[in-house]
Protein backbone atom coordinates (compact mmCIF):
# COMPACT_ATOMS: atom_id res chain seq x y z
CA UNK A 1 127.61 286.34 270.13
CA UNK A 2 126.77 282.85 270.52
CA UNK A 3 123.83 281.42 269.31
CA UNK A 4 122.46 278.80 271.46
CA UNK A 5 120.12 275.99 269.25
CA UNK A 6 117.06 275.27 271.56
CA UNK A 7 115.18 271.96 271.27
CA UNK A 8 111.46 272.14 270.28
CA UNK A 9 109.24 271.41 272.65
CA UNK A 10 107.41 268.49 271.46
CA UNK A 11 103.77 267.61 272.82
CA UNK A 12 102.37 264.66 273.02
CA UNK A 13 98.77 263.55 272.72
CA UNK A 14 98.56 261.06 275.49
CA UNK A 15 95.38 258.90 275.39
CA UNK A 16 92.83 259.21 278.29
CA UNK A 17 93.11 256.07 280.53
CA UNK A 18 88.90 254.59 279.74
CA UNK A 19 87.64 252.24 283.03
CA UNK A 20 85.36 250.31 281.81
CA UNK A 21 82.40 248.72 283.64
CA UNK A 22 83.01 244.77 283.69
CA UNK A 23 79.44 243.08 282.35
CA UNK A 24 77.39 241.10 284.92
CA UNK A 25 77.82 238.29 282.18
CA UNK A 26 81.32 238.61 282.49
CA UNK A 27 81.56 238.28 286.45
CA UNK A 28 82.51 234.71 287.93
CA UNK A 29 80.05 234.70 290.11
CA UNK A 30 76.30 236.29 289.69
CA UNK A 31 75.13 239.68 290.47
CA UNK A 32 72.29 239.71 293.04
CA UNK A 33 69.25 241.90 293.42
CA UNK A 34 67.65 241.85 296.68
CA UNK A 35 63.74 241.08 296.27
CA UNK A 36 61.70 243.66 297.74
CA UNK A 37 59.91 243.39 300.74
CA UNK A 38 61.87 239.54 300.77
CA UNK A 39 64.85 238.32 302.81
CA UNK A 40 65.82 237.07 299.65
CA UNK A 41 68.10 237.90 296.20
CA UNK A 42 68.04 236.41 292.64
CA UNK A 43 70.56 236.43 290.31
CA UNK A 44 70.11 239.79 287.47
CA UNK A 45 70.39 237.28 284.61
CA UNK A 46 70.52 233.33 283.32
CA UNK A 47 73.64 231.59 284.69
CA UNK A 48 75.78 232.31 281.65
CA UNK A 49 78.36 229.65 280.15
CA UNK A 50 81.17 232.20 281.79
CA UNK A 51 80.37 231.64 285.18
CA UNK A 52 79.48 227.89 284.24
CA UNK A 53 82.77 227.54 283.62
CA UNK A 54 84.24 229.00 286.29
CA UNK A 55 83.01 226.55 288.53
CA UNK A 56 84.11 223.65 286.38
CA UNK A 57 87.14 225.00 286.63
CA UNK A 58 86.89 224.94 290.52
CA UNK A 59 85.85 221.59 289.78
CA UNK A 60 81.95 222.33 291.11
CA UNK A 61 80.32 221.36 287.73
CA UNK A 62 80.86 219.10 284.91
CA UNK A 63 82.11 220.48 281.57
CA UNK A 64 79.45 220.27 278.74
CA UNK A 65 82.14 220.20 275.74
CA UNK A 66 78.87 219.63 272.95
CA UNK A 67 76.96 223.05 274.45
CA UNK A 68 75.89 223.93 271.37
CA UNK A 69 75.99 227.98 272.44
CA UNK A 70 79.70 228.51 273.99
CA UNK A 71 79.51 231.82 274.05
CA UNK A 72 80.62 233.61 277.86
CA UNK A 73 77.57 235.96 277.43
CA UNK A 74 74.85 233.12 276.60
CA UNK A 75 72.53 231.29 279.13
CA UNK A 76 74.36 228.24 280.15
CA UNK A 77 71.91 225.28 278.64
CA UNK A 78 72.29 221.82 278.18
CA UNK A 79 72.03 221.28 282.35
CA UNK A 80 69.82 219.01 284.32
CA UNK A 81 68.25 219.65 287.71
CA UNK A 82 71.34 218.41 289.26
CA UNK A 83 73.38 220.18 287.24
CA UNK A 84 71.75 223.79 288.50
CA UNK A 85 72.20 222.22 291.62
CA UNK A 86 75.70 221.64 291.40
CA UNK A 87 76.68 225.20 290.83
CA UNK A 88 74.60 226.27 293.33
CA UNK A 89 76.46 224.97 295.68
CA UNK A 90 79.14 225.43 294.49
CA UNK A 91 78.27 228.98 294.67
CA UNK A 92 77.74 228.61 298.10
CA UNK A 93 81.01 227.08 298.76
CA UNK A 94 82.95 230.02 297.09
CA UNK A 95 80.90 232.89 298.34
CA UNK A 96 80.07 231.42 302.18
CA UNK A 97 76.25 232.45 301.16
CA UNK A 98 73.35 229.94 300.84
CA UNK A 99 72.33 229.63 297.03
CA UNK A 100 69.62 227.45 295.64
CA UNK A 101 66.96 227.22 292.71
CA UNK A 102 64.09 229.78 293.55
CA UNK A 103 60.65 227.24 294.05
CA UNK A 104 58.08 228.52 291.28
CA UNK A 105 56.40 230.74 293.47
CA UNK A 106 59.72 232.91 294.09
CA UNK A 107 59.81 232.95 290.35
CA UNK A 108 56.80 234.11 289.43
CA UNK A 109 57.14 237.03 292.01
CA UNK A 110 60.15 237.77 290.70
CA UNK A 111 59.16 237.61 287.05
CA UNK A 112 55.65 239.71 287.99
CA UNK A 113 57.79 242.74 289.54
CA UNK A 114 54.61 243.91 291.50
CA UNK A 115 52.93 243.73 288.38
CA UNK A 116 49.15 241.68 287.80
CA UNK A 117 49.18 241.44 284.04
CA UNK A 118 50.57 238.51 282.03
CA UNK A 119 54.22 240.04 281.52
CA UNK A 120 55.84 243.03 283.30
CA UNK A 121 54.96 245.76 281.00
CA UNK A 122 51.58 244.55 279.78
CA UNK A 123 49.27 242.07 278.58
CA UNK A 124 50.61 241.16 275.41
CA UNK A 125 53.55 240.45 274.25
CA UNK A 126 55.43 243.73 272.42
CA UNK A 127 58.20 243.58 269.54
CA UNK A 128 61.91 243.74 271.60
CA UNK A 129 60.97 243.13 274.84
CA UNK A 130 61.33 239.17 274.93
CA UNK A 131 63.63 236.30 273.10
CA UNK A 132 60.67 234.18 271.94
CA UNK A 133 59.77 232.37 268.79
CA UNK A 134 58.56 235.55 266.46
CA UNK A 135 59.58 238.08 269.50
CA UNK A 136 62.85 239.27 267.79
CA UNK A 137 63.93 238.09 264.13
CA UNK A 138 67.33 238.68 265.48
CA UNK A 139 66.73 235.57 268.47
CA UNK A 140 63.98 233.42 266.21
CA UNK A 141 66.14 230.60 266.62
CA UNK A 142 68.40 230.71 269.02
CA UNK A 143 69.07 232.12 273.03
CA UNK A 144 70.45 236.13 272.78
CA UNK A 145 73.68 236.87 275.14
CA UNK A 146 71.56 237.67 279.21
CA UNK A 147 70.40 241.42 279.26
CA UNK A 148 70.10 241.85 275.64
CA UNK A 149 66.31 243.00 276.42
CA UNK A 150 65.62 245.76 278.93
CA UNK A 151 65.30 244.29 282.44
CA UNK A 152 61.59 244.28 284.29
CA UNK A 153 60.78 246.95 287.13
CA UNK A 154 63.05 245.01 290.14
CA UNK A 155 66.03 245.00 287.43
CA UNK A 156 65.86 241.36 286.74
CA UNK A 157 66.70 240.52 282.87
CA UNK A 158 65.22 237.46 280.77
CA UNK A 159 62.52 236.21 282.85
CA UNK A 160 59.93 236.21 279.86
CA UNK A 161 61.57 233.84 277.10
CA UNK A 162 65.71 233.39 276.28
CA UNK A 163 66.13 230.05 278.04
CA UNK A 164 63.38 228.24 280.33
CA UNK A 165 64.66 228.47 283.98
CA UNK A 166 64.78 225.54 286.16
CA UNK A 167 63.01 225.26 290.03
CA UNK A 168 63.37 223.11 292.77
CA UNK A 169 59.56 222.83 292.85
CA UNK A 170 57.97 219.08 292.21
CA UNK A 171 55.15 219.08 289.36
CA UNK A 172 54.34 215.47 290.10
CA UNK A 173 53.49 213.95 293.52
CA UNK A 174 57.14 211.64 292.75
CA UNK A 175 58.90 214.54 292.28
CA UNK A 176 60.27 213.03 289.17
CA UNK A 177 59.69 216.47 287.77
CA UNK A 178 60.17 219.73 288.30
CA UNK A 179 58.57 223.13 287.18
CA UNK A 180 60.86 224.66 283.86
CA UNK A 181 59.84 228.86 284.14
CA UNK A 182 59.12 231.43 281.76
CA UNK A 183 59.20 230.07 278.00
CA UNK A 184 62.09 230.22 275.86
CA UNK A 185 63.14 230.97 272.16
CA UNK A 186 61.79 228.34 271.19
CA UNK A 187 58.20 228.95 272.26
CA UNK A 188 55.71 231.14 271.23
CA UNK A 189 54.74 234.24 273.47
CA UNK A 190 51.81 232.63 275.96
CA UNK A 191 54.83 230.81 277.01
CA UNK A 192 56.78 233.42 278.12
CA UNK A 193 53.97 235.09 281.05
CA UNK A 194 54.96 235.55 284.05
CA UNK A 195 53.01 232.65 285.07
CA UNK A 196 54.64 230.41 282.32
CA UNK A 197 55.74 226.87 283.40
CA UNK A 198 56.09 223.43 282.30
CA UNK A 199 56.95 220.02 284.03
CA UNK A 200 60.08 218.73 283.10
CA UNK A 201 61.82 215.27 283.51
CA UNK A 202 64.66 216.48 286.38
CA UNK A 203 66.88 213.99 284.37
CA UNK A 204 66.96 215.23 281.08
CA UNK A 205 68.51 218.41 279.56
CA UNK A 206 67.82 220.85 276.83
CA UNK A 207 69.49 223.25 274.77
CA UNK A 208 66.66 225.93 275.61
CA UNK A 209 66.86 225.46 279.48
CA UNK A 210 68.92 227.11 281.96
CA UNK A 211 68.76 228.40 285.33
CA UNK A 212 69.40 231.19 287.91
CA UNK A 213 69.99 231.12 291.07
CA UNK A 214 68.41 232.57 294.69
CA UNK A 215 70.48 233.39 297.90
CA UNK A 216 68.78 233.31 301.41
């Protein structure tokens, strides 16, 4: 008789293949909500320094080598009025959709949600909901990566505090300045309502304003 040696069958724990979800930070180009009841869409969150530099890199905007947060997930800062509009149309360009700064009043809807009261959820401020100076011990003293706080009822993030948002809207009859939205975390709470604004030189930059952007 002969004795035939069979091989052992050997299995093999094969990992599952995980798809993961790419973040909205991560995207080139901005993820839009459409506004209701508005033939309009804003951007979910802050440009972030990602898709800033994707359109340097498409030579649309100018690279800000001193930005003192780098990281892809962070509001892009350290941008003047031209500079938001610079990657707005850049944006434009790359897409083959109109994109611009909301005007204040756009903002403020947005930020309000169909709300009345001073932020989306409330009156007063409440512990984790906002990046604002003594909001968050984690963000006292700096900008948190976009969406780090739960987004208001239209599923737009950051539009009480992280980084002051620019508009195309003139606060002086010159139009020398422009309306900065929504406080930062920098600024104490009041400054972060959904009414929250401040004229700022269209010139200058700042390392706690940013921007987001509106498509017709």
């Amino acid at each position: 008789m002969v004795v035939l040696a069979v091989p052992a069958v050997i299995l093999l724990a094969v990992p599952a293949v995980i798809l993961l979800a790419v973040p909205a930070a991560a995207a080139p180009y901005p993820d839009m909500v459409d506004l209701p009841g508005r033939p309009l869409a804003m951007a979910r969150t802050e440009t972030t320094v990602g898709q800033w530099r994707a359109c340097v890199e498409d030579g649309g905007c100018s690279a800000k080598p001193s930005l003192r947060w780098s990281e892809p997930d962070h509001p892009m800062t350290d941008v003047t009025l031209a500079d938001a509009e610079a990657f707005a149309t850049w944006l434009s360009r790359a897409t083959g959709r109109h994109h611009r700064l909301p005007t204040i009043e756009e903002w403020e809807i947005a930020a309000r949600a169909g709300t009345k009261t001073a932020f989306a959820w409330g009156e007063t401020m409440q512990p984790g909901r906002a990046v604002c100076y003594g909001c968050d011990p984690r963000f006292d003293h700096r900008p948190a990566p976009v969406a780090t706080m739960a987004a208001n009822p239209w599923g737009l993030f950051d539009m009480h505090g992280n980084v002051w948002e620019w508009t195309q809207t003139c606060a002086d009859p010159e139009c020398r300045t422009r309306w900065v939205a929504g406080g930062s975390w920098y600024f104490v709470p009041h400054q972060s309502r959904s009414d929250g604004r401040s004229a700022q030189d269209a010139r200058l930059w700042s390392y706690d304003i940013g921007f987001r952007v509106v498509r017709d």
